[in-house]
N, C-alpha and C. Protein backbone atom coordinates (compact mmCIF):
# COMPACT_ATOMS: atom_id res chain seq x y z
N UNK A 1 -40.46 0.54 21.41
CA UNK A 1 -39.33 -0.25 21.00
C UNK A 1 -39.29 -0.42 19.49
N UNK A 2 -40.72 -0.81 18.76
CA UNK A 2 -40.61 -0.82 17.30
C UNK A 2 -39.74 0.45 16.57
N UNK A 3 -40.66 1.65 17.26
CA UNK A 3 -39.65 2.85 16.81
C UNK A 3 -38.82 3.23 16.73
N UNK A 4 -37.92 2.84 17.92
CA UNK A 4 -36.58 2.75 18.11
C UNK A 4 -35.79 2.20 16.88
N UNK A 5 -36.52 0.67 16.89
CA UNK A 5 -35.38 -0.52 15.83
C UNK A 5 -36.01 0.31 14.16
N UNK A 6 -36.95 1.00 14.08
CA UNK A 6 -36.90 1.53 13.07
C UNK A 6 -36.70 2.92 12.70
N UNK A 7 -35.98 3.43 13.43
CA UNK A 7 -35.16 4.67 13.70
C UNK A 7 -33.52 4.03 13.04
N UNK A 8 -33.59 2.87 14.05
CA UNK A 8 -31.73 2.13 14.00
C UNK A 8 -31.30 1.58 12.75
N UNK A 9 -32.42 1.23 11.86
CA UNK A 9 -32.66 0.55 10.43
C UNK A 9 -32.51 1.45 9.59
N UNK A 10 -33.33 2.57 9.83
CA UNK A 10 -33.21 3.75 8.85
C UNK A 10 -31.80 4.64 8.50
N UNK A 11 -31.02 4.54 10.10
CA UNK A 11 -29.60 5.55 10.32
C UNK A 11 -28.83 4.08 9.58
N UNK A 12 -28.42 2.93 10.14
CA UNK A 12 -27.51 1.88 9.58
C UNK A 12 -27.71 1.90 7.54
N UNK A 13 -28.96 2.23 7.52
CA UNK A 13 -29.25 2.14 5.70
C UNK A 13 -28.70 3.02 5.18
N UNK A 14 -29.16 4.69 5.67
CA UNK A 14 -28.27 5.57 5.18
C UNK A 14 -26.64 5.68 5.46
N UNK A 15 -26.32 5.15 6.64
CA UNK A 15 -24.77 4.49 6.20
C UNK A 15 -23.92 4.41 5.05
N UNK A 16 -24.78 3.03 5.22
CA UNK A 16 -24.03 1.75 4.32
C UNK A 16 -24.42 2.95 2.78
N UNK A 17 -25.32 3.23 2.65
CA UNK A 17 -25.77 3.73 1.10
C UNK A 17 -24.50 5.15 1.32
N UNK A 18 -24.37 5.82 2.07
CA UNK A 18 -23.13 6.94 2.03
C UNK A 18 -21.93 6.34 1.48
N UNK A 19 -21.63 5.05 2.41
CA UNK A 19 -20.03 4.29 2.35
C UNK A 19 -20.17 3.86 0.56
N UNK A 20 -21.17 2.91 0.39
CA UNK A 20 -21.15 2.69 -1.16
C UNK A 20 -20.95 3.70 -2.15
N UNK A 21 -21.32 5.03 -1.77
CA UNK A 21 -21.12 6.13 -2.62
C UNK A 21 -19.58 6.31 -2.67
N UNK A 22 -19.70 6.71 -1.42
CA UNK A 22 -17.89 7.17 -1.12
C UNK A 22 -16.89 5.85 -1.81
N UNK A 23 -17.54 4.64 -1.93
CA UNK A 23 -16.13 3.86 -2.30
C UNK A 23 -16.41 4.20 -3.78
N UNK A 24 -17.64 4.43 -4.33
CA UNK A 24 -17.30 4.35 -6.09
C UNK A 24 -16.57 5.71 -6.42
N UNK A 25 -16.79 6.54 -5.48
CA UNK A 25 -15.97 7.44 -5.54
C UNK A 25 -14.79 7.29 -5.75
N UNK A 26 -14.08 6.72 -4.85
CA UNK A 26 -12.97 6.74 -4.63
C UNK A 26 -12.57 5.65 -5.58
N UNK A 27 -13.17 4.95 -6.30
CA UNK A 27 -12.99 3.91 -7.43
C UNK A 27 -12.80 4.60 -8.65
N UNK A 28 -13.67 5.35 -8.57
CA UNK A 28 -13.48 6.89 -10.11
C UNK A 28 -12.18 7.57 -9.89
N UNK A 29 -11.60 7.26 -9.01
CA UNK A 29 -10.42 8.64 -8.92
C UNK A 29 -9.85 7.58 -9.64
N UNK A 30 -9.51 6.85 -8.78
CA UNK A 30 -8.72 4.98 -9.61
C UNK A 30 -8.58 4.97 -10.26
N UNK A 31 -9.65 5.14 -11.68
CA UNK A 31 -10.06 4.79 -12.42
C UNK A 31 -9.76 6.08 -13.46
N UNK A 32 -9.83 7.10 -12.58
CA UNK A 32 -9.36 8.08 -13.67
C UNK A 32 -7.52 8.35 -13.45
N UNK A 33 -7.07 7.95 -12.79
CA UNK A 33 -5.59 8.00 -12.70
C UNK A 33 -5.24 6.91 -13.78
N UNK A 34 -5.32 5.67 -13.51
CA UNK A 34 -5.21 4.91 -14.72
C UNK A 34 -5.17 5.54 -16.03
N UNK A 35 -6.20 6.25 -16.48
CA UNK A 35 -6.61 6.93 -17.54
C UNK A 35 -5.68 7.76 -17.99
N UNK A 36 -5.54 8.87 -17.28
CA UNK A 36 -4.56 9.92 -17.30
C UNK A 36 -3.09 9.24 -17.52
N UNK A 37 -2.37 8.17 -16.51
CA UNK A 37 -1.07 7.93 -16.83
C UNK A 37 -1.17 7.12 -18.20
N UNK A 38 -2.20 6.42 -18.92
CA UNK A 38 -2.19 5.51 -19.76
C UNK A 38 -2.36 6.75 -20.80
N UNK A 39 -2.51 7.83 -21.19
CA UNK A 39 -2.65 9.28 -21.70
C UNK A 39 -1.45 9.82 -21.61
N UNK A 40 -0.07 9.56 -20.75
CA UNK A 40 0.76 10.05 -20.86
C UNK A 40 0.60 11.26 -20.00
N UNK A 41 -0.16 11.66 -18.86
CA UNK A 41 -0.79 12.55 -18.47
C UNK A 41 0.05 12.84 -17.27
N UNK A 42 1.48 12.91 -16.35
CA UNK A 42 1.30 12.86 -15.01
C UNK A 42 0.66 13.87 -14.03
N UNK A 43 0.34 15.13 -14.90
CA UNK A 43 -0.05 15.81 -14.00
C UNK A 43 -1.48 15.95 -13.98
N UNK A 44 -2.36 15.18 -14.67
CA UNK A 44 -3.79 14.68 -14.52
C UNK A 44 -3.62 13.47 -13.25
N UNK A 45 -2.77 12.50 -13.47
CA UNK A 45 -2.94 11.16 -12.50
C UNK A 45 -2.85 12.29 -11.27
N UNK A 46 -2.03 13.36 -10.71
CA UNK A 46 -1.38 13.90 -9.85
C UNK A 46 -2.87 14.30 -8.89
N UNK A 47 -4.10 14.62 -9.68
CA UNK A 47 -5.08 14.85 -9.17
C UNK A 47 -5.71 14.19 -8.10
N UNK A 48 -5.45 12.80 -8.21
CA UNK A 48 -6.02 11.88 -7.29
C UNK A 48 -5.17 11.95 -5.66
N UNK A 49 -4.07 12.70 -5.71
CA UNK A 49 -3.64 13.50 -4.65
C UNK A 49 -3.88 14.60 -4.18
N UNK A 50 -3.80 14.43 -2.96
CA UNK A 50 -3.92 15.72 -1.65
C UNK A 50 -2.84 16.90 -1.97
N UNK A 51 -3.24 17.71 -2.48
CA UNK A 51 -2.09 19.08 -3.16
C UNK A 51 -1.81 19.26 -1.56
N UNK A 52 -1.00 19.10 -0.94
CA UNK A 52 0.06 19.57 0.48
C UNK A 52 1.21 19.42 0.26
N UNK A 53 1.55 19.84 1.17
CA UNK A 53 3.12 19.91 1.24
C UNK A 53 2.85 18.33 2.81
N UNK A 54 1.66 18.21 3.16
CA UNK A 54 1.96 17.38 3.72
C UNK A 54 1.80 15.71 3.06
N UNK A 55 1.43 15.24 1.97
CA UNK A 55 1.35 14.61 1.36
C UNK A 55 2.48 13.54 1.53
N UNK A 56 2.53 12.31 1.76
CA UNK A 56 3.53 11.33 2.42
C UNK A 56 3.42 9.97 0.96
N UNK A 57 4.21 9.93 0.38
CA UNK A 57 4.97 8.72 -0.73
C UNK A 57 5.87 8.43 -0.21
N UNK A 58 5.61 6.87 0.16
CA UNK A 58 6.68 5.92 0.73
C UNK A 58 6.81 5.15 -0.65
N UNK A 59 8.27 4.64 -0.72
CA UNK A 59 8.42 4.23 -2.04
C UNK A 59 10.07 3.36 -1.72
N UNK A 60 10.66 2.88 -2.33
CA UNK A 60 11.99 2.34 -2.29
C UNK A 60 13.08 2.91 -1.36
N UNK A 61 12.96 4.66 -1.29
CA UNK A 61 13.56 5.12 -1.41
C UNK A 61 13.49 6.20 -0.18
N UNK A 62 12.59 5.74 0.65
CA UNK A 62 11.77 6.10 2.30
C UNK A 62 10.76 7.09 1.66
N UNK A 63 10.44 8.04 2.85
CA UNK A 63 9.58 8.38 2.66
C UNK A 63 9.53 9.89 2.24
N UNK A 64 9.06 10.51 1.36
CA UNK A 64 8.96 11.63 0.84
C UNK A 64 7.55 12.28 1.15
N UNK A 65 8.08 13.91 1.03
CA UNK A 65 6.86 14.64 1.40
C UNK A 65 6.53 15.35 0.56
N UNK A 66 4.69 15.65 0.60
CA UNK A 66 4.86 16.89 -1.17
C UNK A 66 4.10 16.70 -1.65
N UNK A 67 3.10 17.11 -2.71
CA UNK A 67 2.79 16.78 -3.47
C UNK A 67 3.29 17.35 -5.12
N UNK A 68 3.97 18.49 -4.92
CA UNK A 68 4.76 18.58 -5.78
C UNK A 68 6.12 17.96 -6.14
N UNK A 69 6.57 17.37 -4.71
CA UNK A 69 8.16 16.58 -4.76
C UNK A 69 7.63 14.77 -5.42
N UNK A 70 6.19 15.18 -5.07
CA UNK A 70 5.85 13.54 -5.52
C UNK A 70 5.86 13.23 -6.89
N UNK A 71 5.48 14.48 -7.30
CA UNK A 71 4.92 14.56 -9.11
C UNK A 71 6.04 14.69 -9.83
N UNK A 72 7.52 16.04 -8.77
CA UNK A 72 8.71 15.79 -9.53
C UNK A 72 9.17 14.76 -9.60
N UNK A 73 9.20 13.59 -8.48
CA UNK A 73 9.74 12.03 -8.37
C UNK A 73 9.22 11.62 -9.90
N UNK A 74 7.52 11.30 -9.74
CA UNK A 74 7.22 10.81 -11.07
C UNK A 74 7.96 11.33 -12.03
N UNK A 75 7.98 12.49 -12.42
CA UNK A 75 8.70 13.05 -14.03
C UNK A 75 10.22 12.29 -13.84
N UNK A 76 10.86 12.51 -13.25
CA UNK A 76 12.11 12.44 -13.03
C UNK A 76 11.87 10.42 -13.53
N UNK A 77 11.32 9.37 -12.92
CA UNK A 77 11.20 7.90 -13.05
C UNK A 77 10.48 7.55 -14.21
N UNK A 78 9.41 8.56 -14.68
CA UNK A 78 8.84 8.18 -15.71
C UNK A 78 8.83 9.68 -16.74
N UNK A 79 9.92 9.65 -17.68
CA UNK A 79 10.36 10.92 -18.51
C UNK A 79 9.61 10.77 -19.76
N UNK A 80 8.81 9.59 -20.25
CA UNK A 80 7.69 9.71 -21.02
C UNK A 80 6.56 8.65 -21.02
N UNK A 81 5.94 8.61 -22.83
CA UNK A 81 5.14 7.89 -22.58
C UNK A 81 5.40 6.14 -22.22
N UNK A 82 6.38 6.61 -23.01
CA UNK A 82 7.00 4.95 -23.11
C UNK A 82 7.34 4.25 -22.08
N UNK A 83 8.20 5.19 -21.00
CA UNK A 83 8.97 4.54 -19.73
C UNK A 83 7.38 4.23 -18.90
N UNK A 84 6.44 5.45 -19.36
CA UNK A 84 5.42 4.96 -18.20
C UNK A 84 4.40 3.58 -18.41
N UNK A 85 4.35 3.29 -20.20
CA UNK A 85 3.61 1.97 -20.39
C UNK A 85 2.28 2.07 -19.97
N UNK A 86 1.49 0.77 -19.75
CA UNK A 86 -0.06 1.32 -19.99
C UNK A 86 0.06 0.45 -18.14
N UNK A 87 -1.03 1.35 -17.17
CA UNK A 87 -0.82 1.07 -16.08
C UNK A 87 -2.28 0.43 -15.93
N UNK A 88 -2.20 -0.30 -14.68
CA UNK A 88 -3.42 -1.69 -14.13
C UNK A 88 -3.47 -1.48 -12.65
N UNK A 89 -4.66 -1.09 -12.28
CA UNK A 89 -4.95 -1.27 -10.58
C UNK A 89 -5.63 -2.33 -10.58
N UNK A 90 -5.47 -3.27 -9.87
CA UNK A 90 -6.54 -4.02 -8.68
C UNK A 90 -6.50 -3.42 -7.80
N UNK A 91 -7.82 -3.67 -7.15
CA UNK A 91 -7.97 -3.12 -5.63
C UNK A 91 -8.57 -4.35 -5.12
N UNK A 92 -7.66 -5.04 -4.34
CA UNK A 92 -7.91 -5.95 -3.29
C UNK A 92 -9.04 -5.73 -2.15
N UNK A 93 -8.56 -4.79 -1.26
CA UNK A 93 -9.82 -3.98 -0.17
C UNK A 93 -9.79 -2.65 0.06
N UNK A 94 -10.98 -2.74 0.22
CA UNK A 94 -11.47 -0.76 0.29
C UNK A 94 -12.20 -0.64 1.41
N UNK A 95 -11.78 -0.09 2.53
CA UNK A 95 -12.43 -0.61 3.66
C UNK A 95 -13.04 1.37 3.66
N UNK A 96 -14.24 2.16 4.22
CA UNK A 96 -14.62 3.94 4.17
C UNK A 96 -15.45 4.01 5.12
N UNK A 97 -14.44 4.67 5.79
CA UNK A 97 -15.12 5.44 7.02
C UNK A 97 -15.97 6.62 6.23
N UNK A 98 -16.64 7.74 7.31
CA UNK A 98 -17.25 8.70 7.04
C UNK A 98 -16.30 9.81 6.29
N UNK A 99 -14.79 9.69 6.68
CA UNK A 99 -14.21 11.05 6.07
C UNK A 99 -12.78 9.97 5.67
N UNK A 100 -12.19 9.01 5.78
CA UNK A 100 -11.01 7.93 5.72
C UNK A 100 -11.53 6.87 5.36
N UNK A 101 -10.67 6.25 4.30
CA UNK A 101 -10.84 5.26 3.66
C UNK A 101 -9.10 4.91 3.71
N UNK A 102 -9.34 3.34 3.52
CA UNK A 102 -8.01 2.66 3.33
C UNK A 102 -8.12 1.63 2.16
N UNK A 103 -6.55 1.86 1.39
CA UNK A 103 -7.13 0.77 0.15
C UNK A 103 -5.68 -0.30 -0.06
N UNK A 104 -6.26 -1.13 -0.15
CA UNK A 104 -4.54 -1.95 -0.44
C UNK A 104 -5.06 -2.65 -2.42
N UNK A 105 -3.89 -2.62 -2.73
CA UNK A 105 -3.82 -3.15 -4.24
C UNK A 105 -2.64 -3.57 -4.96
N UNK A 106 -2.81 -4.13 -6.20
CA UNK A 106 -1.72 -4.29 -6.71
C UNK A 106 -2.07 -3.10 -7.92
N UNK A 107 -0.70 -2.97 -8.68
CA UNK A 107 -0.77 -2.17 -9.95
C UNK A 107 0.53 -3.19 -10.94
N UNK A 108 0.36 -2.80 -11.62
CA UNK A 108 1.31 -3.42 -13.20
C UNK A 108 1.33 -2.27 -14.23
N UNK A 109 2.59 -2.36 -14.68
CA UNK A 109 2.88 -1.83 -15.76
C UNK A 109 3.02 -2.27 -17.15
N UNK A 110 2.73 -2.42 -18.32
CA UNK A 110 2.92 -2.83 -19.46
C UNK A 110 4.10 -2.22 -19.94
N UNK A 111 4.92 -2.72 -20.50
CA UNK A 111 5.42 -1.67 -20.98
C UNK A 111 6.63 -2.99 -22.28
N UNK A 112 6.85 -2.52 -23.48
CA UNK A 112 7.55 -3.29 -24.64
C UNK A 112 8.75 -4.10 -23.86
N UNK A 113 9.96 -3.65 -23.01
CA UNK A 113 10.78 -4.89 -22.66
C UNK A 113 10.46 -4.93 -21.30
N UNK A 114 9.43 -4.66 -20.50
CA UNK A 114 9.02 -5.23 -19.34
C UNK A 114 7.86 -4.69 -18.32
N UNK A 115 7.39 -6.23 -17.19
CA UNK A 115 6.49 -5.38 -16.80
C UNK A 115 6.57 -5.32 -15.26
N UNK A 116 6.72 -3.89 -14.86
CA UNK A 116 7.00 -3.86 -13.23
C UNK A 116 5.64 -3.83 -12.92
N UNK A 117 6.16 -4.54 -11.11
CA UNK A 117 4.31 -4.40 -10.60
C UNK A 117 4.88 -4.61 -9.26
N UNK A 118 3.61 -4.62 -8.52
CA UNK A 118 3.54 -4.64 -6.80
C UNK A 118 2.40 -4.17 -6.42
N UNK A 119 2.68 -3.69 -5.42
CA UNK A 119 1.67 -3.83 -4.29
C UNK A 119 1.68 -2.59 -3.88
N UNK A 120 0.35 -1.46 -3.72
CA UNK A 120 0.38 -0.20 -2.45
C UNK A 120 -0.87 -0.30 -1.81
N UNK A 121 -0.57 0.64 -0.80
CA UNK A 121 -1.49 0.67 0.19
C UNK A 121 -1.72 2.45 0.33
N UNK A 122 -2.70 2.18 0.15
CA UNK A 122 -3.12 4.15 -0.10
C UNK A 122 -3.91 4.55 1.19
N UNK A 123 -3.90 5.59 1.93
CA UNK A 123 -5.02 6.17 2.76
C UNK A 123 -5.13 7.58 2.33
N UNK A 124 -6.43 7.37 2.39
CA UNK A 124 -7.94 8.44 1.55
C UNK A 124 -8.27 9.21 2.77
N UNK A 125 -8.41 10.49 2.31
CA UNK A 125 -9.14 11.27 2.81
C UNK A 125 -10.24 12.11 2.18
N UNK A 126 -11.10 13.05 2.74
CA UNK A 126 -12.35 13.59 2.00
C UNK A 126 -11.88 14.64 2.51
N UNK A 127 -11.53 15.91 1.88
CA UNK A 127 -11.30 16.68 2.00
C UNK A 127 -11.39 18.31 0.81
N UNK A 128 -12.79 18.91 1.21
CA UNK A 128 -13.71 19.94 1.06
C UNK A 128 -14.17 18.67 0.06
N UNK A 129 -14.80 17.90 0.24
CA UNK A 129 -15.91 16.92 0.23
C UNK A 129 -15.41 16.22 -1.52
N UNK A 130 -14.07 15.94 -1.42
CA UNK A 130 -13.62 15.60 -2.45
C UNK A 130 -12.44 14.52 -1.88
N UNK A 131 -12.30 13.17 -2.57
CA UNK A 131 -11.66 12.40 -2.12
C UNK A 131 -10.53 12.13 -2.70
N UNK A 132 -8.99 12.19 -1.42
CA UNK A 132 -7.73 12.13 -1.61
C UNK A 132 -7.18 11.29 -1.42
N UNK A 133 -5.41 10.89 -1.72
CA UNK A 133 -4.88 9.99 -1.51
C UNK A 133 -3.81 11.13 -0.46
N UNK A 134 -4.39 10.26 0.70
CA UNK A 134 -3.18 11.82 1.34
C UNK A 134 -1.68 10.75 2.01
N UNK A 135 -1.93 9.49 1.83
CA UNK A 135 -0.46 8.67 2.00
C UNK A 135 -0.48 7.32 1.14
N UNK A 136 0.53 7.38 0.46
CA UNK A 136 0.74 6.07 -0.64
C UNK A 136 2.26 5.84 -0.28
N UNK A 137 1.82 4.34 -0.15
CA UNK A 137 2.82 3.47 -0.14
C UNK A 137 2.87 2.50 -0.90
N UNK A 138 3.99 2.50 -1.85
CA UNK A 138 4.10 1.91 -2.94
C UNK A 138 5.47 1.05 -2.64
N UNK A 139 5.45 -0.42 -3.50
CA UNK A 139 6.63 -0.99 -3.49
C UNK A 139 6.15 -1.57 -4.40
């Protein structure tokens, strides 16, 4: 029985120590999208997306598919540096499975006559062992 519960100790540790990896992971993508749009960058932020055509942005305006129709959306809403302003994630919760993660947050925009903000809810995937945003919902 000892062996057992220290078999069960050993698998639950390496877990939790995987999931902690995977969320700073997925905190660096965050963290580097920020970067990139505050760079004027959209097609660096664009990285932290799942390149598909199945790629799902819910936004004002329902729901769109793409990851290229997503990035044209961006250019088209944000045509430079200025309209895009300096951008802010919180991340409220980050809940990571073994291959799915779910994240809800707010973001803000800076920007000289104003600052938009709200709320999305992103789901992550790991995919060829690299972590995506394969549905964002933004409002």
């Amino acid at each position: 029985m000892k062996k057992f519960s220290l078999i069960f100790l050993i698998i639950v540790s390496i877990m939790a120590c995987n999931h902690d990896e995977d969320s700073l992971e997925i905190k660096k993508v965050m963290s580097l999208q920020e970067e990139a749009w505050n760079n004027g960058d959209i097609e660096q932020f664009m990285e932290g997306y799942w390149k598909s055509d199945s790629l799902m942005f819910i936004g004002k305006n329902g729901i769109k598919y793409g990851w290229q129709t997503t990035l044209d959306n961006y250019k088209v809403s944000y045509p430079d540096k200025t309209a895009m302003g300096k951008l802010n994630f919180e991340i409220i919760k980050l809940e990571v499975n073994s291959s799915s993660a779910y994240m809800l947050g707010k973001w803000k925009l800076l920007r000289k006559e104003d600052t938009p903000n709200g709320y999305f809810t992103l789901y992550w995937k790991k995919i060829e062992g690299k972590w995506v945003i394969t549905i964002d919902h933004t409002s």
